[in-house]
N, C-alpha and C. Protein backbone atom coordinates (compact mmCIF):
# COMPACT_ATOMS: atom_id res chain seq x y z
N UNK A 1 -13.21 -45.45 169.10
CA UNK A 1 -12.83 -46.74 169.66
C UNK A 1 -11.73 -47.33 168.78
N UNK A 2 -10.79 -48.06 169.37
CA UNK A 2 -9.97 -48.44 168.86
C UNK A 2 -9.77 -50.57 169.40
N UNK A 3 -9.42 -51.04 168.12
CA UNK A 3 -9.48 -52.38 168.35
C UNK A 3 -8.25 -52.55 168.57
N UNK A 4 -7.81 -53.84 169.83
CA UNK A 4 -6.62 -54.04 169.63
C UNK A 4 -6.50 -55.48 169.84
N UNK A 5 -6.27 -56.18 168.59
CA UNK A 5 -5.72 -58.09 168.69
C UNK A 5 -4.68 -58.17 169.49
N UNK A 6 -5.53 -59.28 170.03
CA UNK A 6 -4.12 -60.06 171.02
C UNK A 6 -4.32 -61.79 171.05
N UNK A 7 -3.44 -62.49 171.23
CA UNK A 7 -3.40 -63.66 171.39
C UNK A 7 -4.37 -64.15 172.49
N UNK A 8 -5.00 -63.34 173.14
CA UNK A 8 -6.61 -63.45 173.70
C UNK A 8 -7.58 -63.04 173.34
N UNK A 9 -7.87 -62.69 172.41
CA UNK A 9 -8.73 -61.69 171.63
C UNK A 9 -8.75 -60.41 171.46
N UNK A 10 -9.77 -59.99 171.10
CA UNK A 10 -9.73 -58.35 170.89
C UNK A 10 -10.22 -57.72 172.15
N UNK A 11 -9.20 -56.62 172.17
CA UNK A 11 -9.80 -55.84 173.57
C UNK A 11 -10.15 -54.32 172.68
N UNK A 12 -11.06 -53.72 173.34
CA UNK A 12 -11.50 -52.20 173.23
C UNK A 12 -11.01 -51.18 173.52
N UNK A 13 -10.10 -50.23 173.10
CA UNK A 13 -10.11 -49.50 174.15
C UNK A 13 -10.64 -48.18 173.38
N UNK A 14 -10.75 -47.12 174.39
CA UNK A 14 -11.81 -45.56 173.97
C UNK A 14 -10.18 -44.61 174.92
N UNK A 15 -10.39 -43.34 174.03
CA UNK A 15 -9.81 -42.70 174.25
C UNK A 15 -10.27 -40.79 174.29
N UNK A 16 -9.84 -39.63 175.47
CA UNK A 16 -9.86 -38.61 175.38
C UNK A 16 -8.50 -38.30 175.18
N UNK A 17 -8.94 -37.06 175.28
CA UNK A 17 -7.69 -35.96 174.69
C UNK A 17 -6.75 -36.15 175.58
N UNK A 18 -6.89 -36.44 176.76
CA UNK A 18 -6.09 -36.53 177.92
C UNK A 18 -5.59 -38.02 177.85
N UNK A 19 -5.98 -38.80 177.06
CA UNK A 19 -5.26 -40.46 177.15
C UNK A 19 -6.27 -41.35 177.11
N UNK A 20 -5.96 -42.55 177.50
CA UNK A 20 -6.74 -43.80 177.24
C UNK A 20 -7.36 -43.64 178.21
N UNK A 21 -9.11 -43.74 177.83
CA UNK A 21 -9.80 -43.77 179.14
C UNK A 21 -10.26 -44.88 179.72
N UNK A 22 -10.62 -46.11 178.47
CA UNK A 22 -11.33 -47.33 179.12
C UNK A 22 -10.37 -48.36 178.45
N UNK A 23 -10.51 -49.16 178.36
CA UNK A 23 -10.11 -50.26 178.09
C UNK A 23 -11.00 -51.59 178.53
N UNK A 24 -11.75 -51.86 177.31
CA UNK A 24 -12.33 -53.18 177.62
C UNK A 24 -11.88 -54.63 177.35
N UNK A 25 -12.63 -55.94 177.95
CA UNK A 25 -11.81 -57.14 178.07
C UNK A 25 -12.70 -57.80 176.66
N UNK A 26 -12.02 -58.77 176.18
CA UNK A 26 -13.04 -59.21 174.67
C UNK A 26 -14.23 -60.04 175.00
N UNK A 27 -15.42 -60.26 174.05
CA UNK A 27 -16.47 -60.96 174.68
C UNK A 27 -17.70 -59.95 175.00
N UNK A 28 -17.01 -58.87 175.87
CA UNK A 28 -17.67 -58.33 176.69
C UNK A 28 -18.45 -57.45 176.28
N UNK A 29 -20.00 -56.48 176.56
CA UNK A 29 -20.64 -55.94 175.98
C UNK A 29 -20.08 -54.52 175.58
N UNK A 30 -19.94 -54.23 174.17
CA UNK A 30 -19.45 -52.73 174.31
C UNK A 30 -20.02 -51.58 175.42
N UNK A 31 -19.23 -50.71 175.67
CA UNK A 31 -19.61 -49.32 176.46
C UNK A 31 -19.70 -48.80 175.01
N UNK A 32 -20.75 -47.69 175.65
CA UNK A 32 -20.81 -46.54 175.32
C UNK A 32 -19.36 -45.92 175.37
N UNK A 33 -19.15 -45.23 174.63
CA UNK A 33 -17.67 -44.60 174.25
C UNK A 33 -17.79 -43.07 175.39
N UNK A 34 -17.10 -42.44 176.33
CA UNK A 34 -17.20 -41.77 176.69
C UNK A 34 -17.24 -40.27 175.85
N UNK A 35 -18.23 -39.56 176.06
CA UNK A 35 -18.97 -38.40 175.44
C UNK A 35 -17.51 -37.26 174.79
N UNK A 36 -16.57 -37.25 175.31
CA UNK A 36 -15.57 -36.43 174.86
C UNK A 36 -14.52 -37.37 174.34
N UNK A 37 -14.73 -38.76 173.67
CA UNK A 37 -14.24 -39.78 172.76
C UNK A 37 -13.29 -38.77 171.84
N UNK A 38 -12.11 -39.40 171.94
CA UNK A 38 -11.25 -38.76 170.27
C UNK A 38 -10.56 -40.06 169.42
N UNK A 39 -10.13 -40.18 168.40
CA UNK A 39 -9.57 -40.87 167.32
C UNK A 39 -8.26 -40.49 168.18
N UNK A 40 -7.47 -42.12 168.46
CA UNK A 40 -6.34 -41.70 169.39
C UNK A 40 -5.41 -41.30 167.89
N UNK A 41 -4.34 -41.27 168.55
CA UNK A 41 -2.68 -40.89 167.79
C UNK A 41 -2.28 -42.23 167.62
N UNK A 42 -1.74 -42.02 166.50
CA UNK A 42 -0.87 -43.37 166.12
C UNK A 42 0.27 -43.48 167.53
N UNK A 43 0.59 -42.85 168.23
CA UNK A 43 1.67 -43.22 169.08
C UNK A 43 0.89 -43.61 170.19
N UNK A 44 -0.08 -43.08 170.85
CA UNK A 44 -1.10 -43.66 171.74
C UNK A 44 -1.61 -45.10 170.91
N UNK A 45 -2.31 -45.18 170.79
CA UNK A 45 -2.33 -46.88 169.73
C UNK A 45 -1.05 -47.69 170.00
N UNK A 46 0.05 -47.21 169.43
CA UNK A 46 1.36 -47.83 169.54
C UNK A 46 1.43 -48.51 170.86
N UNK A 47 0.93 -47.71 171.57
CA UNK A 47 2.28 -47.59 173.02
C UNK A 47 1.12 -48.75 173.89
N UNK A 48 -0.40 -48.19 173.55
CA UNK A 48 -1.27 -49.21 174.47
C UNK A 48 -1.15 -50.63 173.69
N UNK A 49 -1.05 -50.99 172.97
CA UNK A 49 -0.97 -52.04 172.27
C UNK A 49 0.06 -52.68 172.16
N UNK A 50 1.09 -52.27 172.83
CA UNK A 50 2.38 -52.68 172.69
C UNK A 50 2.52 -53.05 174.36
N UNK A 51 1.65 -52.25 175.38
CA UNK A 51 1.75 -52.18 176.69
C UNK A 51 0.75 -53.40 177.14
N UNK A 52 -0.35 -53.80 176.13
CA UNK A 52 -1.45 -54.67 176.85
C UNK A 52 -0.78 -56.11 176.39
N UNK A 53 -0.18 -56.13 175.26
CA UNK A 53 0.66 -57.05 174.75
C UNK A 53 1.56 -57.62 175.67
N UNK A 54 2.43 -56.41 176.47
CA UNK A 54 3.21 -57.52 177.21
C UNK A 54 2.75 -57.90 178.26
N UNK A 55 1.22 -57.10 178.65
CA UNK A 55 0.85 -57.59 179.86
C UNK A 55 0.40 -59.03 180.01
N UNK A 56 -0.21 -59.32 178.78
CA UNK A 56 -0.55 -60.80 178.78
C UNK A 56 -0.07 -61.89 178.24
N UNK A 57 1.89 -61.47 177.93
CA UNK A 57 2.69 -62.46 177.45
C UNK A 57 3.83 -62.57 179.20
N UNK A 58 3.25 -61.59 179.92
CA UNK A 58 4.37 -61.74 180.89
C UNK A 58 5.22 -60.94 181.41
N UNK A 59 6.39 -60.39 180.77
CA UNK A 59 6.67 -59.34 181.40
C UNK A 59 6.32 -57.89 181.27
N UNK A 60 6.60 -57.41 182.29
CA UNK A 60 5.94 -55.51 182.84
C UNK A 60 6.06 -54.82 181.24
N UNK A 61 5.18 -54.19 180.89
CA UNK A 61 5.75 -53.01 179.85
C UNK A 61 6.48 -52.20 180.35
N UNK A 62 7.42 -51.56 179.53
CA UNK A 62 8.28 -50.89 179.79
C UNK A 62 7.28 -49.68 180.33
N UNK A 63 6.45 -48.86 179.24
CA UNK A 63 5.89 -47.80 179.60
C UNK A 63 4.71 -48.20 179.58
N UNK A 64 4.06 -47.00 180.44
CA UNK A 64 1.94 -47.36 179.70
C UNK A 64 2.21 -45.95 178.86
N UNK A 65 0.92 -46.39 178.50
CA UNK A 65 0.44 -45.25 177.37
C UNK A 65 -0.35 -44.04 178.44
N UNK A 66 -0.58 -42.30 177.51
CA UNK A 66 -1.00 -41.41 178.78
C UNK A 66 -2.34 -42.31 179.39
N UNK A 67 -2.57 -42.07 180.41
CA UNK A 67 -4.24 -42.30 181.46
C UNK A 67 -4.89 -41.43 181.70
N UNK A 68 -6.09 -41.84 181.11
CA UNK A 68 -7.12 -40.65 181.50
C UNK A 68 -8.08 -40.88 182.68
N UNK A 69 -7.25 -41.01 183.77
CA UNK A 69 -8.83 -41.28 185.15
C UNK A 69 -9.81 -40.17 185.71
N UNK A 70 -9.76 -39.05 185.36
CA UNK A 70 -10.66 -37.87 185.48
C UNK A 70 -12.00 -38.47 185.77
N UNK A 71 -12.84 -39.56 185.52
CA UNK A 71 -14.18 -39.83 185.52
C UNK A 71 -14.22 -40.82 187.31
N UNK A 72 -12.83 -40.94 187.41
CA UNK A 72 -13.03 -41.47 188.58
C UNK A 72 -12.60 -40.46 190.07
N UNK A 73 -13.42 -40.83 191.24
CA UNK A 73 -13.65 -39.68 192.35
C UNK A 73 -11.94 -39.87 192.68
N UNK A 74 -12.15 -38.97 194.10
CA UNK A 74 -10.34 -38.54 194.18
C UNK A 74 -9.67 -40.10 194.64
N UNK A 75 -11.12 -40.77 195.37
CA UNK A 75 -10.62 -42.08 195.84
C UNK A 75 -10.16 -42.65 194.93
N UNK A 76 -11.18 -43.19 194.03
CA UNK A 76 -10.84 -44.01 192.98
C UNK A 76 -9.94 -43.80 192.14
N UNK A 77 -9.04 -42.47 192.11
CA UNK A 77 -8.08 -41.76 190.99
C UNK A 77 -6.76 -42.54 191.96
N UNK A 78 -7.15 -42.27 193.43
CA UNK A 78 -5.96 -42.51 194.64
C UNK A 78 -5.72 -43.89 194.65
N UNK A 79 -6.61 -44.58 194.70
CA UNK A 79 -6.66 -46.32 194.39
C UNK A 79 -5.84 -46.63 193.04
N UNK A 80 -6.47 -46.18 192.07
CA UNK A 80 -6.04 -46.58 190.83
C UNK A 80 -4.21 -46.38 190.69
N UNK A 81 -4.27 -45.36 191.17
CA UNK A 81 -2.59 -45.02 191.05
C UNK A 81 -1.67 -45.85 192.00
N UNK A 82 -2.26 -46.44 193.26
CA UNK A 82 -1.44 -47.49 194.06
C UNK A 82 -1.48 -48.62 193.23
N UNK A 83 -2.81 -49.02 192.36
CA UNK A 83 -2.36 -50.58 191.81
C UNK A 83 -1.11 -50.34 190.80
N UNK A 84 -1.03 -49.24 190.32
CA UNK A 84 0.16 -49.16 189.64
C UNK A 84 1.54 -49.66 190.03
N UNK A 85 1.47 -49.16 191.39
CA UNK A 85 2.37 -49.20 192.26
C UNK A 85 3.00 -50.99 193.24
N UNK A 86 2.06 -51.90 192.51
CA UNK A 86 1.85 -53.43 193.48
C UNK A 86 2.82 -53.47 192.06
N UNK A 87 4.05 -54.64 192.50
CA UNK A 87 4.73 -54.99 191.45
C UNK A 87 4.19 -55.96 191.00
N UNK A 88 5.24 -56.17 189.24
CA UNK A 88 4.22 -57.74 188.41
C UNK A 88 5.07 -58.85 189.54
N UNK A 89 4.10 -59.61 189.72
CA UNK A 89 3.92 -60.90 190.40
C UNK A 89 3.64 -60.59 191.64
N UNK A 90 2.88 -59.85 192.32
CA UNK A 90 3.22 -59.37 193.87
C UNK A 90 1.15 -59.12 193.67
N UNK A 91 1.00 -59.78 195.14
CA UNK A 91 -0.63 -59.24 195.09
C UNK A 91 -0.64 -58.47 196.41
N UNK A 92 -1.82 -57.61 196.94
CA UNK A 92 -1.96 -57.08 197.79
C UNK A 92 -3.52 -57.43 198.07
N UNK A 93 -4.01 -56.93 199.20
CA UNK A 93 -5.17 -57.44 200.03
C UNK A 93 -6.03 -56.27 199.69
N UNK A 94 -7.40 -56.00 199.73
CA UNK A 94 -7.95 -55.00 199.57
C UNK A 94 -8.03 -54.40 201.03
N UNK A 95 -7.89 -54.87 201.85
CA UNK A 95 -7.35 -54.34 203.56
C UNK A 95 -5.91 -53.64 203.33
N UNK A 96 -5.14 -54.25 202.49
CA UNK A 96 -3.77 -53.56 202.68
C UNK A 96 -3.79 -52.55 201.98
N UNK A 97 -4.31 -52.37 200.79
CA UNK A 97 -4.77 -51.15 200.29
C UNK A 97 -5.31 -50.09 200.96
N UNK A 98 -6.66 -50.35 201.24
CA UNK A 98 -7.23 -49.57 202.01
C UNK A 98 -6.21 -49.16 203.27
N UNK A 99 -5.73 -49.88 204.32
CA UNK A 99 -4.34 -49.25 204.94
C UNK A 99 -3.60 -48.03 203.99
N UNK A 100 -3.01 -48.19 203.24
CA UNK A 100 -2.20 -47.82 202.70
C UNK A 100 -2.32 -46.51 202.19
N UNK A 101 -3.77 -46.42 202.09
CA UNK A 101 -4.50 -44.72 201.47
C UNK A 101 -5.07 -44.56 202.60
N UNK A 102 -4.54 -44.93 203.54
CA UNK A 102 -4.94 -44.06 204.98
C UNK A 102 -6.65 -44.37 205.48
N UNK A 103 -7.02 -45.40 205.11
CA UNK A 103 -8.74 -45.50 205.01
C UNK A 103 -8.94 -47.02 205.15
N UNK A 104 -8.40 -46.99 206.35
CA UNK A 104 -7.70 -48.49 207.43
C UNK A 104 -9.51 -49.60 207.26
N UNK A 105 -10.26 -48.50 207.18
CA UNK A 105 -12.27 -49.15 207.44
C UNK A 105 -12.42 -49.57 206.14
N UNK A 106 -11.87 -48.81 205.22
CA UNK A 106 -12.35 -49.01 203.55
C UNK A 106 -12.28 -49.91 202.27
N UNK A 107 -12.12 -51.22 203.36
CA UNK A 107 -11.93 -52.56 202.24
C UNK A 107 -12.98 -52.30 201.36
N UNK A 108 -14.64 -52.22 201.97
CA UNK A 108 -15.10 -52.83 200.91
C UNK A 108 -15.47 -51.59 199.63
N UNK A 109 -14.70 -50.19 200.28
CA UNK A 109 -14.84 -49.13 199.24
C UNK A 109 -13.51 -49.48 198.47
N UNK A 110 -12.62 -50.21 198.58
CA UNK A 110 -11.56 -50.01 197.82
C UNK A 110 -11.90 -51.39 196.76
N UNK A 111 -12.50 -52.20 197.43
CA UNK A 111 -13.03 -53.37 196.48
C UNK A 111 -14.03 -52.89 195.27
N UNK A 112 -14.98 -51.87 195.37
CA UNK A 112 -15.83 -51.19 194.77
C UNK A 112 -15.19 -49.96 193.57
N UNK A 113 -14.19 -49.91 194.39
CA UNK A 113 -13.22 -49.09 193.12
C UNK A 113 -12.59 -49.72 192.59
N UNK A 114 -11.67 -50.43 192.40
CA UNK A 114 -11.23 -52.06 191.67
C UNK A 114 -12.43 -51.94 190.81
N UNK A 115 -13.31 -52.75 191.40
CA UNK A 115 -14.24 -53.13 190.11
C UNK A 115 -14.74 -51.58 189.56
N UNK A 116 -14.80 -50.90 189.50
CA UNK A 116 -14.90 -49.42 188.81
C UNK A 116 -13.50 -49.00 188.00
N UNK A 117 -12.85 -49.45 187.98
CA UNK A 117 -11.11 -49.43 187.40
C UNK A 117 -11.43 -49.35 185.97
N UNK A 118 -11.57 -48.51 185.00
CA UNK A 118 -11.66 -48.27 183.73
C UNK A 118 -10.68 -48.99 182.65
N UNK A 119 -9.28 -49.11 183.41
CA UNK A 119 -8.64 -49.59 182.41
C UNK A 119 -7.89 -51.10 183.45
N UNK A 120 -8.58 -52.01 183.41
CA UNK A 120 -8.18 -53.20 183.69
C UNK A 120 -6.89 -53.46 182.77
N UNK A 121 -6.20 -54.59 183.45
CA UNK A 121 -5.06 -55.32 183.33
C UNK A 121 -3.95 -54.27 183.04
N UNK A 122 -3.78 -53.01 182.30
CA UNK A 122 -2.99 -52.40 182.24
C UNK A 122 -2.86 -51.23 184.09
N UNK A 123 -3.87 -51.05 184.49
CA UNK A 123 -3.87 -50.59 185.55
C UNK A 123 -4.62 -52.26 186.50
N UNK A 124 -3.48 -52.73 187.17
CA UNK A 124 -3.45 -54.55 187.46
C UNK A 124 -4.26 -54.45 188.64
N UNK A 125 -5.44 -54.22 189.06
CA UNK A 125 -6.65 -54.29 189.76
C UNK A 125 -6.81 -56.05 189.74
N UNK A 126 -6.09 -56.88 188.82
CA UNK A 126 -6.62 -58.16 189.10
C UNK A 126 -5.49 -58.69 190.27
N UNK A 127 -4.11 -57.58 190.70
CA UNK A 127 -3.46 -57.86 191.45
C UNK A 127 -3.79 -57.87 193.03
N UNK A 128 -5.09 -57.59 193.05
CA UNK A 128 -6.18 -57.02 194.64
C UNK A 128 -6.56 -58.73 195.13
N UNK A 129 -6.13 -59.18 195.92
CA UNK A 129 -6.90 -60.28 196.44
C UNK A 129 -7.76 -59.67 198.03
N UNK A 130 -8.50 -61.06 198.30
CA UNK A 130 -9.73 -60.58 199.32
C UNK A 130 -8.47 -60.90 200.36
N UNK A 131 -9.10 -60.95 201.69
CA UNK A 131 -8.41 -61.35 202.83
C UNK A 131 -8.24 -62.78 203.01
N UNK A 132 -7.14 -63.40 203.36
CA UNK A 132 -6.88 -64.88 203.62
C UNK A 132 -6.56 -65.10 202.16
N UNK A 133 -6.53 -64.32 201.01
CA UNK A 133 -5.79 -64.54 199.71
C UNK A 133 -7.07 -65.21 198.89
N UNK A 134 -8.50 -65.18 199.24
CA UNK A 134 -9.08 -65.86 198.02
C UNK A 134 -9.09 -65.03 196.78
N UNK A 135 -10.20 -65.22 195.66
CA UNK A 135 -9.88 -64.26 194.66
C UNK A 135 -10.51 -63.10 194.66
N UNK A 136 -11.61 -62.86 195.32
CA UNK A 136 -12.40 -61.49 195.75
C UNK A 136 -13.08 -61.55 194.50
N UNK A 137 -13.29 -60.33 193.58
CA UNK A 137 -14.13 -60.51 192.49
C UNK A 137 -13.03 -59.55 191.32
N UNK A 138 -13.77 -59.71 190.02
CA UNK A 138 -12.89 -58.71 189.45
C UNK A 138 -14.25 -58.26 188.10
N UNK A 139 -13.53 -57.16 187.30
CA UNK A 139 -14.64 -56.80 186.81
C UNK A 139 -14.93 -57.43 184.89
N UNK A 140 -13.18 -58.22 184.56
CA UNK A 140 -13.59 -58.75 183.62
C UNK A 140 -13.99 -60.38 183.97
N UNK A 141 -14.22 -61.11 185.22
CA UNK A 141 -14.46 -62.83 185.39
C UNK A 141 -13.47 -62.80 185.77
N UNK A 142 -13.89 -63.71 187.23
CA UNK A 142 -12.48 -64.77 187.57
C UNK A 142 -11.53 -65.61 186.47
N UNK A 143 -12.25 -65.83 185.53
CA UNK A 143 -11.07 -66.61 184.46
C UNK A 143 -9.98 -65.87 183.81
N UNK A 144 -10.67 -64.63 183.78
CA UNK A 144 -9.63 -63.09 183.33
C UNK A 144 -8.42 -62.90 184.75
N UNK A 145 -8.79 -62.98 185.65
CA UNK A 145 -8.10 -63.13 186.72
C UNK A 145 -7.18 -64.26 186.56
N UNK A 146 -7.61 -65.25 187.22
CA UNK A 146 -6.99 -66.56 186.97
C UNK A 146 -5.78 -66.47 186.04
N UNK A 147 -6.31 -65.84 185.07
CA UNK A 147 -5.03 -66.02 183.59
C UNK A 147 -4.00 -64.99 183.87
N UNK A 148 -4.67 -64.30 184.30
CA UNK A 148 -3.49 -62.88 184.44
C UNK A 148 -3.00 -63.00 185.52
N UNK A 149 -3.33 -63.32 186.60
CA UNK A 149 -2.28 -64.11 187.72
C UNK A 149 -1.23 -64.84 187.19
N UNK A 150 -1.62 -66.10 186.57
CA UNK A 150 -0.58 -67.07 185.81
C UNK A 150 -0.28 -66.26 184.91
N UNK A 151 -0.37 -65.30 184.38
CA UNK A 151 0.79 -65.07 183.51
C UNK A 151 2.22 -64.24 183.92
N UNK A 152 1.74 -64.08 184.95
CA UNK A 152 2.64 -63.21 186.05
C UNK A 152 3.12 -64.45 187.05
N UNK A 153 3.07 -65.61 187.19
CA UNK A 153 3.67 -66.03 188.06
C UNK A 153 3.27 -66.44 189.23
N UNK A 154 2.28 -65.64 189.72
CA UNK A 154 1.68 -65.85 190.89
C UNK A 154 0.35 -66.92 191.25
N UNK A 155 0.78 -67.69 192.48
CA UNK A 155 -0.10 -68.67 192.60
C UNK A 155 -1.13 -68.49 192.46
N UNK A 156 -2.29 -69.13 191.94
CA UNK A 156 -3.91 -69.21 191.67
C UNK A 156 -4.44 -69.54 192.72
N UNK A 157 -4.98 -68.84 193.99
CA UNK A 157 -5.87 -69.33 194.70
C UNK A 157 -7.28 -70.54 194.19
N UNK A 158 -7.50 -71.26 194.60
CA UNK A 158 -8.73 -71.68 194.32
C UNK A 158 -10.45 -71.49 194.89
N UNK A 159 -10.11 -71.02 196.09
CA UNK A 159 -11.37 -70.35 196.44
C UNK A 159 -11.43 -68.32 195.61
N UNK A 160 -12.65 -68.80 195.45
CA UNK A 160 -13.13 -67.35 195.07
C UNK A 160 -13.29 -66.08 195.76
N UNK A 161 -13.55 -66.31 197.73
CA UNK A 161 -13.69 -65.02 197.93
C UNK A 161 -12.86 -64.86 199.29
């Protein structure tokens, strides 16, 4: 496990051989470190810490650091890689998602993968709103939401779902 300070606290993150696998929000109860855990690289360290940094001062990081989503199914690997894809300040619907990976029925499976998203805010799962734009749910608190919306620009709904 590796600690990383930020002007919001400390976040967690765990790493395999293949890249950063989790990333946790501060506060929150440690995970268990995934079973094939390694001591990252000073350049992995670098690059996530330099990448979660600008996520929550504002603008896009240039790069992310490698990703390790292997623990998630082909959906959730397929999901995860479109939130990549929603630009900073831009939200999408968990209907438009689900459209979008061809699985037009699968709001509330694409909502279920969101909150299964291993590496929050760097992979922007808080960029998913419900339908009619409320906030749907997310997996570190609506206030984690809330903030990371505003720090990107984008209006704060006030209803929750």
């Amino acid at each position: 496990m590796y600690i990383i300070s930020t002007t919001l606290g400390e976040f967690r993150a765990h790493y395999t051989a293949r890249g950063l696998a989790r990333l946790q929000f501060p506060g929150t109860q440690p995970d268990d470190p995934p079973s094939d855990s390694i001591a990252p690289t000073l350049a992995w360290r670098e690059q996530t810490t330099a990448a979660l940094r600008a996520m929550l001062k504002g603008p896009p990081p240039v790069s992310l650091p490698q990703l390790d989503l292997s623990r998630g199914t082909k959906m959730q690997q397929q999901l995860w890689r479109a939130l990549l894809r929603i630009p900073f300040g831009h939200t999408r619907s968990y209907g438009e998602l689900a459209r979008a990976l061809r699985r037009p029925k699968a709001a509330r499976a694409i909502g279920q993968a969101c909150g299964a998203n291993p590496i929050p805010v760097l992979i922007p799962c808080h960029r998913v709103l419900a339908s009619g734009g409320g906030l749907g749910g997310f997996s570190g608190g609506l206030d984690w939401k809330r903030r990371l919306l505003r720090i990107e620009g984008h209006p704060v709904p006030l209803n929750n779902c």
